[in-house]
C-alpha atoms as a PDB file:
ATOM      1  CA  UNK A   1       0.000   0.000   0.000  1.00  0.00           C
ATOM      2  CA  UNK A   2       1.806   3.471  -1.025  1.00  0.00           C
ATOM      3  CA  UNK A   3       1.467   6.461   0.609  1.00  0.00           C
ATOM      4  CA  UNK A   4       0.147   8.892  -1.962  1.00  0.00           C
ATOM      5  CA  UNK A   5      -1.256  11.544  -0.627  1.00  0.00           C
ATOM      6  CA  UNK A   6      -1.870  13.887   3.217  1.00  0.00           C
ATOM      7  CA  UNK A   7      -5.097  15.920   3.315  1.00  0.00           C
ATOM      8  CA  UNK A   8      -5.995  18.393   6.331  1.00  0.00           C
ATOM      9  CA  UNK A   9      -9.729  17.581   7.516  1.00  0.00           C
ATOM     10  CA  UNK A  10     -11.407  20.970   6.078  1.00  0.00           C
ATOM     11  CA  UNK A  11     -14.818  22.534   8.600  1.00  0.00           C
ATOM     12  CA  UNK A  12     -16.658  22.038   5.214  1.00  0.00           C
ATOM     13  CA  UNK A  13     -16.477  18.485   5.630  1.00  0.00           C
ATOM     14  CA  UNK A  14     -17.493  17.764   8.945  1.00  0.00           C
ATOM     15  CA  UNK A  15     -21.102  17.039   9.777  1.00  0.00           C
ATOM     16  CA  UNK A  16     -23.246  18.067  12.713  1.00  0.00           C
ATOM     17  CA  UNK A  17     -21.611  15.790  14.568  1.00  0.00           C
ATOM     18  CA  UNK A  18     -18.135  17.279  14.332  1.00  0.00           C
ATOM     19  CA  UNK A  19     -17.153  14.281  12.224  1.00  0.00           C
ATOM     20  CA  UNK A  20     -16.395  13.797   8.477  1.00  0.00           C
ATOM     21  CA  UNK A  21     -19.518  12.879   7.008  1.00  0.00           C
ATOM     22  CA  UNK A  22     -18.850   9.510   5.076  1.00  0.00           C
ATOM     23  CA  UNK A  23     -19.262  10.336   1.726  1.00  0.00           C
ATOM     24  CA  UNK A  24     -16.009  12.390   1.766  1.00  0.00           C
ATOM     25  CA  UNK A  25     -14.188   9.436   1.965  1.00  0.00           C
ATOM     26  CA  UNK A  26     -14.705   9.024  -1.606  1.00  0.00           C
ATOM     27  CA  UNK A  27     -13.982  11.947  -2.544  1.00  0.00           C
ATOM     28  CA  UNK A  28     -10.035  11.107  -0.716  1.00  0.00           C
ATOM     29  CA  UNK A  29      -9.853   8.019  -2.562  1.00  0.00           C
ATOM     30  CA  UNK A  30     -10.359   9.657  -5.762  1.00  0.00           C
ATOM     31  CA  UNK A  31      -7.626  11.563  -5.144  1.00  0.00           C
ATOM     32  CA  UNK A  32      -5.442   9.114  -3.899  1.00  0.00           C
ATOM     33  CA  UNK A  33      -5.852   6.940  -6.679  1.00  0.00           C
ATOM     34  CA  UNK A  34      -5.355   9.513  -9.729  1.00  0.00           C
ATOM     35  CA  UNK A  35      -2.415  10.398  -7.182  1.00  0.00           C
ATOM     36  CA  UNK A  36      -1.006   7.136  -7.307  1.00  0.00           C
ATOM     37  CA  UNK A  37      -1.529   6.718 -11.312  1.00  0.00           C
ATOM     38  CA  UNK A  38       0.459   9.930 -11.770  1.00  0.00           C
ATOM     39  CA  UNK A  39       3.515   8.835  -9.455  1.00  0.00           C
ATOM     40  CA  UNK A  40       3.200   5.310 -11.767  1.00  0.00           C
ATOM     41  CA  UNK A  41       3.771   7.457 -14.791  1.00  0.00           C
ATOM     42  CA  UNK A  42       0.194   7.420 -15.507  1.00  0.00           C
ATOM     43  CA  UNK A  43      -1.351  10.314 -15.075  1.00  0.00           C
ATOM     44  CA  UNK A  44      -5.439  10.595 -16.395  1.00  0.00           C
ATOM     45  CA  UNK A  45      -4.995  13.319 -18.602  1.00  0.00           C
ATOM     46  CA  UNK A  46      -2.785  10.926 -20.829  1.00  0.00           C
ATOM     47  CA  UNK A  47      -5.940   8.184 -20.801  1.00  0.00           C
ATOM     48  CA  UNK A  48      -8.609  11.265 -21.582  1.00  0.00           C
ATOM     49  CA  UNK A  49      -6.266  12.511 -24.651  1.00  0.00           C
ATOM     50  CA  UNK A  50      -6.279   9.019 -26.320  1.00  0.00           C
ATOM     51  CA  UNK A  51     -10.466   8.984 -25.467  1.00  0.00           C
ATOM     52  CA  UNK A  52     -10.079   6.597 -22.881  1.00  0.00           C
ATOM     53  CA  UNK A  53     -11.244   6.710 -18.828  1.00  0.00           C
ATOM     54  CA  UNK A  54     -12.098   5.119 -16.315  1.00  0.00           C
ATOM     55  CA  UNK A  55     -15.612   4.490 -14.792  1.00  0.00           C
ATOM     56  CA  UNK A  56     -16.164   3.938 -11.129  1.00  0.00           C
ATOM     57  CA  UNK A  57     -18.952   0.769 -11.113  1.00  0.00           C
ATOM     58  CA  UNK A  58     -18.720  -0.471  -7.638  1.00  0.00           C
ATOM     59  CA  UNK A  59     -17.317   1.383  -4.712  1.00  0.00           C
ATOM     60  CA  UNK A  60     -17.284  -0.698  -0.909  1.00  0.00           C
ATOM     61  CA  UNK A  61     -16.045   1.512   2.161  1.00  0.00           C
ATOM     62  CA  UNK A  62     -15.770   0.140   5.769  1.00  0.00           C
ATOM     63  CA  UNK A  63     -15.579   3.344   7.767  1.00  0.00           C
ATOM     64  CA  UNK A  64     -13.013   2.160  11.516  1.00  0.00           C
ATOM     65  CA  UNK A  65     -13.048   5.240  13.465  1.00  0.00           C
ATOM     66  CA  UNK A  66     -13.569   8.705  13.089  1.00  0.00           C
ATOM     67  CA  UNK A  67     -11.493  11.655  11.408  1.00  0.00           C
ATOM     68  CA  UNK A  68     -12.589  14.842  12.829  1.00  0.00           C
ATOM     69  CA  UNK A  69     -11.507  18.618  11.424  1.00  0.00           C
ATOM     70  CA  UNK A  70      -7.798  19.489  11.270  1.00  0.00           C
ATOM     71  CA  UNK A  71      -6.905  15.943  11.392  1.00  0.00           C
ATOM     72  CA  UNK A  72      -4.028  15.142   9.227  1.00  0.00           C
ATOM     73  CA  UNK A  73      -4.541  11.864   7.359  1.00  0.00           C
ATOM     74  CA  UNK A  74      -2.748   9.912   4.987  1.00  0.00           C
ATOM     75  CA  UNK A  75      -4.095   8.559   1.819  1.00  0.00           C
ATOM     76  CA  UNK A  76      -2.771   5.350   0.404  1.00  0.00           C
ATOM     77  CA  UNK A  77      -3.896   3.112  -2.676  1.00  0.00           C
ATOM     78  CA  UNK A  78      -2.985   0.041  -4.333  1.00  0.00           C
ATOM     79  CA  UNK A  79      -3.634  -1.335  -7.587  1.00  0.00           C
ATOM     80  CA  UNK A  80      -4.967  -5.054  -6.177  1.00  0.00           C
ATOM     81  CA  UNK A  81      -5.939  -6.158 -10.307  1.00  0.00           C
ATOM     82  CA  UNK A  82      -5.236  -5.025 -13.831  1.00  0.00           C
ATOM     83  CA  UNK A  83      -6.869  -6.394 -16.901  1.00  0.00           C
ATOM     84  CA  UNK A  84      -6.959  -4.524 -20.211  1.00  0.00           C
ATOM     85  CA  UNK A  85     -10.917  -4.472 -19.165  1.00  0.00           C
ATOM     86  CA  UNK A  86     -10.826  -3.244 -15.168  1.00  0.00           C
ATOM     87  CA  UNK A  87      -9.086  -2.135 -12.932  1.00  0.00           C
ATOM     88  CA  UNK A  88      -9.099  -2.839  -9.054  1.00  0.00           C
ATOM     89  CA  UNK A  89      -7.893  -0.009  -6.120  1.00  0.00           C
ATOM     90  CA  UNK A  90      -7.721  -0.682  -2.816  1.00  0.00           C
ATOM     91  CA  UNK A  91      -7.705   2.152   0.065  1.00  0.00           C
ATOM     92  CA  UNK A  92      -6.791   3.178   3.154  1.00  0.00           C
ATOM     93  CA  UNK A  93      -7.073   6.358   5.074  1.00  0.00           C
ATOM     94  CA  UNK A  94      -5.047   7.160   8.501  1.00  0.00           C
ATOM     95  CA  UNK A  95      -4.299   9.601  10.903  1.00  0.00           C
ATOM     96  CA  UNK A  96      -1.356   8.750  11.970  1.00  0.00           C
ATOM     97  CA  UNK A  97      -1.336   4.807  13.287  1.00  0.00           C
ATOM     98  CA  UNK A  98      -4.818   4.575  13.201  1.00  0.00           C
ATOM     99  CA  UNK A  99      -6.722   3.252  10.426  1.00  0.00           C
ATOM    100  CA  UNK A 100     -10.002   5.288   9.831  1.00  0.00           C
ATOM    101  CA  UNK A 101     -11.352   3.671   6.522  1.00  0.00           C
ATOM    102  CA  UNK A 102     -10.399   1.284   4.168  1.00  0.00           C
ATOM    103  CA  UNK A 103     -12.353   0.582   0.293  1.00  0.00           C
ATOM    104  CA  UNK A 104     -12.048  -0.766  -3.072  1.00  0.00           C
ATOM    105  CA  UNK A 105     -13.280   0.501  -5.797  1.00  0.00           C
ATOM    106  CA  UNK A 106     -13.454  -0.892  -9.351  1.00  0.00           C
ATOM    107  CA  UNK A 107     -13.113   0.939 -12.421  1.00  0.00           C
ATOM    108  CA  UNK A 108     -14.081  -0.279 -16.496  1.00  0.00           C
ATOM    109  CA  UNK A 109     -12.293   1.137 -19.020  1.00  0.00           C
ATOM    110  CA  UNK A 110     -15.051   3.146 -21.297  1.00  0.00           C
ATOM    111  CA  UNK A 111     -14.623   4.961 -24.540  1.00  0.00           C
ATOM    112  CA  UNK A 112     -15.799   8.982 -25.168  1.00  0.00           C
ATOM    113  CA  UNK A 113     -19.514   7.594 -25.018  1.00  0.00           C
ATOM    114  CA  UNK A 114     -18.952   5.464 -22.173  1.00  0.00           C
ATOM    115  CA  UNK A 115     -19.032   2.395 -23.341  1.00  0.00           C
ATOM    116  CA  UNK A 116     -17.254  -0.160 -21.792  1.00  0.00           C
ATOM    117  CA  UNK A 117     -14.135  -1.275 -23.743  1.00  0.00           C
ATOM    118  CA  UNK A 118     -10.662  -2.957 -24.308  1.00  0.00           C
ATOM    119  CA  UNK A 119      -7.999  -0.946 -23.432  1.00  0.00           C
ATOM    120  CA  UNK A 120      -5.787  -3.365 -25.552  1.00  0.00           C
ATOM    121  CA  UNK A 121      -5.937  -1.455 -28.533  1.00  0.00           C
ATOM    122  CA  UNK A 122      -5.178   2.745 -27.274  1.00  0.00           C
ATOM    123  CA  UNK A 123      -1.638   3.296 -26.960  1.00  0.00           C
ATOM    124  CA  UNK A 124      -1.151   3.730 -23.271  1.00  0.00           C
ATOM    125  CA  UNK A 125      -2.005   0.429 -22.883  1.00  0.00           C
ATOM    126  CA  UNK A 126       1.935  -0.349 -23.543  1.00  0.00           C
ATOM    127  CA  UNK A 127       2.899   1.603 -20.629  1.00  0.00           C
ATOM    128  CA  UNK A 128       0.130  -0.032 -18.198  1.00  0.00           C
ATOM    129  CA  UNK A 129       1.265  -3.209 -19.085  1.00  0.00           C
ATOM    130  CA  UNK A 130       5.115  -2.330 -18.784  1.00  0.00           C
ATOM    131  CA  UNK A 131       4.590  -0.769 -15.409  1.00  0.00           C
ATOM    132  CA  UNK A 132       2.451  -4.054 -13.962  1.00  0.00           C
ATOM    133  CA  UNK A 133       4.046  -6.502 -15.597  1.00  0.00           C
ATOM    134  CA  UNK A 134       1.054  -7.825 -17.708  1.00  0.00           C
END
């Protein structure tokens, strides 16, 4: 699991509670995976210039403990499976030693009209499969 990213717990996203309200955690693990693509040498902008992205279709979170405002957490992600069809991130989000959330999400490669597609045949495909051995 690499450590991609640190993020500051902003008011905004704290609920009534005083907490961060769940679906923020999302929003971190978007950025720690296009994070962790760009460290790879992969960042999105090169898949959306050859018409190619990725689509979230199934997202799992198990929330730990809390993060409350001006925590300082970490973000990591993982790349757990890579097919020229999907790919699989896994998450998890500390402060400090403490884990606060882990997830998964999985992605589908989809053309400019979103439809689901190889990503075999765009040229970046060479470079995803040099960088994870495929």
């Amino acid at each position: 699991m690499q450590k991609v990213s640190e993020i500051r717990v902003r008011y905004a996203e704290t609920d009534a509670m005083g907490i961060v309200y769940h679906a923020n955690y999302l929003v971190w693990m978007e950025i720690a995976r296009t994070e962790l693509f760009r460290l790879l040498g992969l960042p999105y902008t090169q898949f959306e210039s050859e018409g190619l992205a990725l689509a979230v279709v199934d997202a799992a979170l198990r929330y730990k403990a809390p993060a409350k405002y001006d925590d300082l957490l970490e973000l990591h992600a993982e790349v757990t499976e890579v097919s020229s069809r999907k790919v699989v991130f896994s998450y998890k989000v500390l402060r400090g030693d403490v884990l606060l959330c882990e997830g998964e999400t999985v992605h589908l490669f989809v053309n400019q009209d979103g439809r689901a597609v190889s990503a075999g045949g765009f040229p970046i495909w060479q470079n995803v499969k040099r960088i994870f051995d495929l």
